[in-house]
C-alpha atoms as a PDB file:
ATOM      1  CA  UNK A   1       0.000   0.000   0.000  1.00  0.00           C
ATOM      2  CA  UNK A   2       1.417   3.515  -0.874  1.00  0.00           C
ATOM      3  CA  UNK A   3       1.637   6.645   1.761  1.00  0.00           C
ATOM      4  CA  UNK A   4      -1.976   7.856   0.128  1.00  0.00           C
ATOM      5  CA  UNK A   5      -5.140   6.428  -0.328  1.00  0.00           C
ATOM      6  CA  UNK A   6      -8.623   7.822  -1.484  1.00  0.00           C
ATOM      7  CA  UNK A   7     -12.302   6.647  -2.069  1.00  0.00           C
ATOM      8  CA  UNK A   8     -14.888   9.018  -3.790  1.00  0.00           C
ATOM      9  CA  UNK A   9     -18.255   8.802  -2.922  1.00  0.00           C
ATOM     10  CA  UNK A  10     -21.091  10.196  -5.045  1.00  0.00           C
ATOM     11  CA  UNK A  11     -23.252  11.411  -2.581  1.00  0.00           C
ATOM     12  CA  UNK A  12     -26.277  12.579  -5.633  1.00  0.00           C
ATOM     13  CA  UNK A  13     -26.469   9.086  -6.755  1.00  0.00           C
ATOM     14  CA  UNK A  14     -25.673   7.475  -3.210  1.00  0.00           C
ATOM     15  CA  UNK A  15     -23.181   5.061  -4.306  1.00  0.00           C
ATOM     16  CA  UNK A  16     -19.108   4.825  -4.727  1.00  0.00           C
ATOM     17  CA  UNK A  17     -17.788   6.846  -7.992  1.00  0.00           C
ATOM     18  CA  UNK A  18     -15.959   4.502 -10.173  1.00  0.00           C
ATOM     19  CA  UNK A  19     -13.938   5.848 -13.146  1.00  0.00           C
ATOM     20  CA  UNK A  20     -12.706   9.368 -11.519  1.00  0.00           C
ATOM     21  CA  UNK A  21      -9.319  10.616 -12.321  1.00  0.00           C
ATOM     22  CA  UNK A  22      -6.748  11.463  -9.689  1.00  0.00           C
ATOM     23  CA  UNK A  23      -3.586  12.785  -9.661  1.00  0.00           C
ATOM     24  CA  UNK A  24      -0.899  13.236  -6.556  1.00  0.00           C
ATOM     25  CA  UNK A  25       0.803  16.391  -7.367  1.00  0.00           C
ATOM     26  CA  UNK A  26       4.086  17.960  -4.832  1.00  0.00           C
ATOM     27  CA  UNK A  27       3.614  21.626  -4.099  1.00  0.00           C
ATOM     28  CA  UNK A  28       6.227  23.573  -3.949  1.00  0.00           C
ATOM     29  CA  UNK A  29       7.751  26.790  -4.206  1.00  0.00           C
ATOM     30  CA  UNK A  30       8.726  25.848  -7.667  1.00  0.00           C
ATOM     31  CA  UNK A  31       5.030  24.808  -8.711  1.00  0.00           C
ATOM     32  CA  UNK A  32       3.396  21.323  -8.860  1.00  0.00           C
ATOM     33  CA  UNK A  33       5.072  18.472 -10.186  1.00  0.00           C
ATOM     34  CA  UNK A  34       3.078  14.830 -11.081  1.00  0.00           C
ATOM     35  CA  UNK A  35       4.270  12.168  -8.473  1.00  0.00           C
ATOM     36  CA  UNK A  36       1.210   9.717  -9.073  1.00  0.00           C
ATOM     37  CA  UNK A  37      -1.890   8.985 -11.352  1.00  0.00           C
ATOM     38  CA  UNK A  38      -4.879   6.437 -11.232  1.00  0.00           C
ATOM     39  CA  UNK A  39      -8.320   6.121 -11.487  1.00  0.00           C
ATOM     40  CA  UNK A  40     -11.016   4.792  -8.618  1.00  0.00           C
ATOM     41  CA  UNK A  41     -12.074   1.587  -9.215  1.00  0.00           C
ATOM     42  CA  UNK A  42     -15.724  -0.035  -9.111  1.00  0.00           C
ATOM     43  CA  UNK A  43     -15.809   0.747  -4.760  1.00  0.00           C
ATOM     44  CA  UNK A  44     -14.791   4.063  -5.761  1.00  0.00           C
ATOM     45  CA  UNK A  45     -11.226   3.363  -4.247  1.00  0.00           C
ATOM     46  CA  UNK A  46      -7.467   4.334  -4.935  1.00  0.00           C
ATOM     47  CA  UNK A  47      -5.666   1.969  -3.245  1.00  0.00           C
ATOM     48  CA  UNK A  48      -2.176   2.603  -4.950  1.00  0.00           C
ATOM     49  CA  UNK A  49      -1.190   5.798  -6.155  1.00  0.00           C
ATOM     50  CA  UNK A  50       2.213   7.793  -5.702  1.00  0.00           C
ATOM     51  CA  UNK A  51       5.350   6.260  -4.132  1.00  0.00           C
ATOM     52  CA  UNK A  52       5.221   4.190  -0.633  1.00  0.00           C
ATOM     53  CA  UNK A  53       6.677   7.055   1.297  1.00  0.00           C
ATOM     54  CA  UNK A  54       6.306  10.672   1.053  1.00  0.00           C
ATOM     55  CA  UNK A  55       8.362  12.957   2.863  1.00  0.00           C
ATOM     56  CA  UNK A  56       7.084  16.130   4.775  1.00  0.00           C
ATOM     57  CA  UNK A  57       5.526  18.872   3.080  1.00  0.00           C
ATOM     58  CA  UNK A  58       2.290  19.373   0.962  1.00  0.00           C
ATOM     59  CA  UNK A  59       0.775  17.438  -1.504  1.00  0.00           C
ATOM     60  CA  UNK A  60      -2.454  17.862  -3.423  1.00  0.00           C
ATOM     61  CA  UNK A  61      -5.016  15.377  -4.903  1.00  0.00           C
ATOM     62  CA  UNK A  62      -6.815  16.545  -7.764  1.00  0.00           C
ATOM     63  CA  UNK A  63     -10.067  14.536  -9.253  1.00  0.00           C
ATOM     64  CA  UNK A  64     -11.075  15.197 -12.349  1.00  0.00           C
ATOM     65  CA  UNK A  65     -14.508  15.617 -11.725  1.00  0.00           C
ATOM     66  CA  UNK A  66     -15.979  17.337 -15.193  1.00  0.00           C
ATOM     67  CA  UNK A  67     -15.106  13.887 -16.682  1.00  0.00           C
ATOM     68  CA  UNK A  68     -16.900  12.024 -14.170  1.00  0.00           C
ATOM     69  CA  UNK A  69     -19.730  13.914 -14.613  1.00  0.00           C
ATOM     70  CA  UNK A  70     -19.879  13.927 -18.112  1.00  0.00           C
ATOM     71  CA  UNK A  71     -19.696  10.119 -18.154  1.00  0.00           C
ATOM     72  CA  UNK A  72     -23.034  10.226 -15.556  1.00  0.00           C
ATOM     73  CA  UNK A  73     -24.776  12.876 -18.257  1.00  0.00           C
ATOM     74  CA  UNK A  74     -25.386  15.040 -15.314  1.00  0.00           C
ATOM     75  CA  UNK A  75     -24.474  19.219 -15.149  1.00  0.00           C
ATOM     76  CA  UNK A  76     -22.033  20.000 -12.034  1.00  0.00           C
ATOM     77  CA  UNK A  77     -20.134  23.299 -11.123  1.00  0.00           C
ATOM     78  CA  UNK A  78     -16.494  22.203 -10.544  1.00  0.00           C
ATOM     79  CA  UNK A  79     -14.506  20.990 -13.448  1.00  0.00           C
ATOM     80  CA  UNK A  80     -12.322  19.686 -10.531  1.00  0.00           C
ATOM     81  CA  UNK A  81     -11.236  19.007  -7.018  1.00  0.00           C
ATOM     82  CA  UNK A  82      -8.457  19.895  -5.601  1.00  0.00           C
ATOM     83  CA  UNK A  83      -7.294  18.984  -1.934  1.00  0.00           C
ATOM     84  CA  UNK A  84      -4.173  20.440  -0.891  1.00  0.00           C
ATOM     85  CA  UNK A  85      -2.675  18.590   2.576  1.00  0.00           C
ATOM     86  CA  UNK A  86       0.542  18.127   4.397  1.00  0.00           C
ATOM     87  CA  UNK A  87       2.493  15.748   5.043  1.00  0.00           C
ATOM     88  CA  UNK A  88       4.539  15.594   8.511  1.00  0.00           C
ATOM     89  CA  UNK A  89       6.877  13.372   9.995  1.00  0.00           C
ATOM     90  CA  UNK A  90       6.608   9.844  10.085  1.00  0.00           C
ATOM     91  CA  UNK A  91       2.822   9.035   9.733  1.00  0.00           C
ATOM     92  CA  UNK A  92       2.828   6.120   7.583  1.00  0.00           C
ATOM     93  CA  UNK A  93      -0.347   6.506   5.698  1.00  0.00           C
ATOM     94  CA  UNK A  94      -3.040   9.241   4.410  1.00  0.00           C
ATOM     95  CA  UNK A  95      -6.516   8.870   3.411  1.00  0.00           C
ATOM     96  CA  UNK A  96      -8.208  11.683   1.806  1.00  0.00           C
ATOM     97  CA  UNK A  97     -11.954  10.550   0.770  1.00  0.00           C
ATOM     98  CA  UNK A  98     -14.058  12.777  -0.994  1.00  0.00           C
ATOM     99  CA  UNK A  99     -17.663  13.042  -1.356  1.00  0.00           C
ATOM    100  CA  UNK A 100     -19.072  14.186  -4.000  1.00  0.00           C
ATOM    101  CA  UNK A 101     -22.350  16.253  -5.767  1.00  0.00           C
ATOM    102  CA  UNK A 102     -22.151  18.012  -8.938  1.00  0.00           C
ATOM    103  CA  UNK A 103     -22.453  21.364  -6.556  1.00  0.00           C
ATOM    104  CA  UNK A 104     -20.730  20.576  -4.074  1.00  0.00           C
ATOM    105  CA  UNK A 105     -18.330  18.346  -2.506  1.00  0.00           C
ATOM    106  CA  UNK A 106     -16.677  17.545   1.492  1.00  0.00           C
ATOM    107  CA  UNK A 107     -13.122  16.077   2.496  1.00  0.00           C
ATOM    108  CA  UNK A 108     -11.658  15.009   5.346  1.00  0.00           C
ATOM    109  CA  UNK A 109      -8.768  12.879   7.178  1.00  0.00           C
ATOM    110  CA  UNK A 110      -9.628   9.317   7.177  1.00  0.00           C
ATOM    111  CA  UNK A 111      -8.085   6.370   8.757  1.00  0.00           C
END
């Protein structure tokens, strides 16, 4: 299992969002830079994107949520989702779930 995990939930339709696009993006001072890419499978799950450890500092998952939408044939507001987080010291794993509307969406720290 890598350092960050993710599960979309489409909270309109009340059932797990299969087929989203996410990315794991570094931030820095510099800009972003790609450091992992996959899709949520049939639960709506990411079990394996980005490297196994991360070091400190902040990160941001992006879901490509137009595309989602599109696929469902159903309007929403935000092309995409970003969640910018941070990373610190030696916690060995993050989940970031997101549910989801087309108008509106909520994140938190899992376990």
């Amino acid at each position: 299992m890598t350092t960050v995990t993710t599960h979309v939930l489409d909270t309109a339709l009340g059932q797990p969002a299969a087929g989203v696009a996410v990315r794991l993006e570094r931030v820095s001072d510099a800009g972003q830079e790609e450091i992992g890419h996959a899709s949520t499978d049939a639960d709506g799950r990411i079990r394996d994107i980005g490297p196994e450890r991360l070091p400190p500092g902040v990160y941001r998952l992006v879901f490509g949520t137009a595309a989602y939408f599109a696929q469902q044939r159903t309007a929403a507001f935000f092309p995409e989702v970003a969640v910018t987080f941070t990373v610190a010291g030696e916690v060995p794993h993050y989940h970031v779930p997101l549910l989801l509307s087309p108008f509106g969406y909520t994140t938190y720290r899992g376990s």
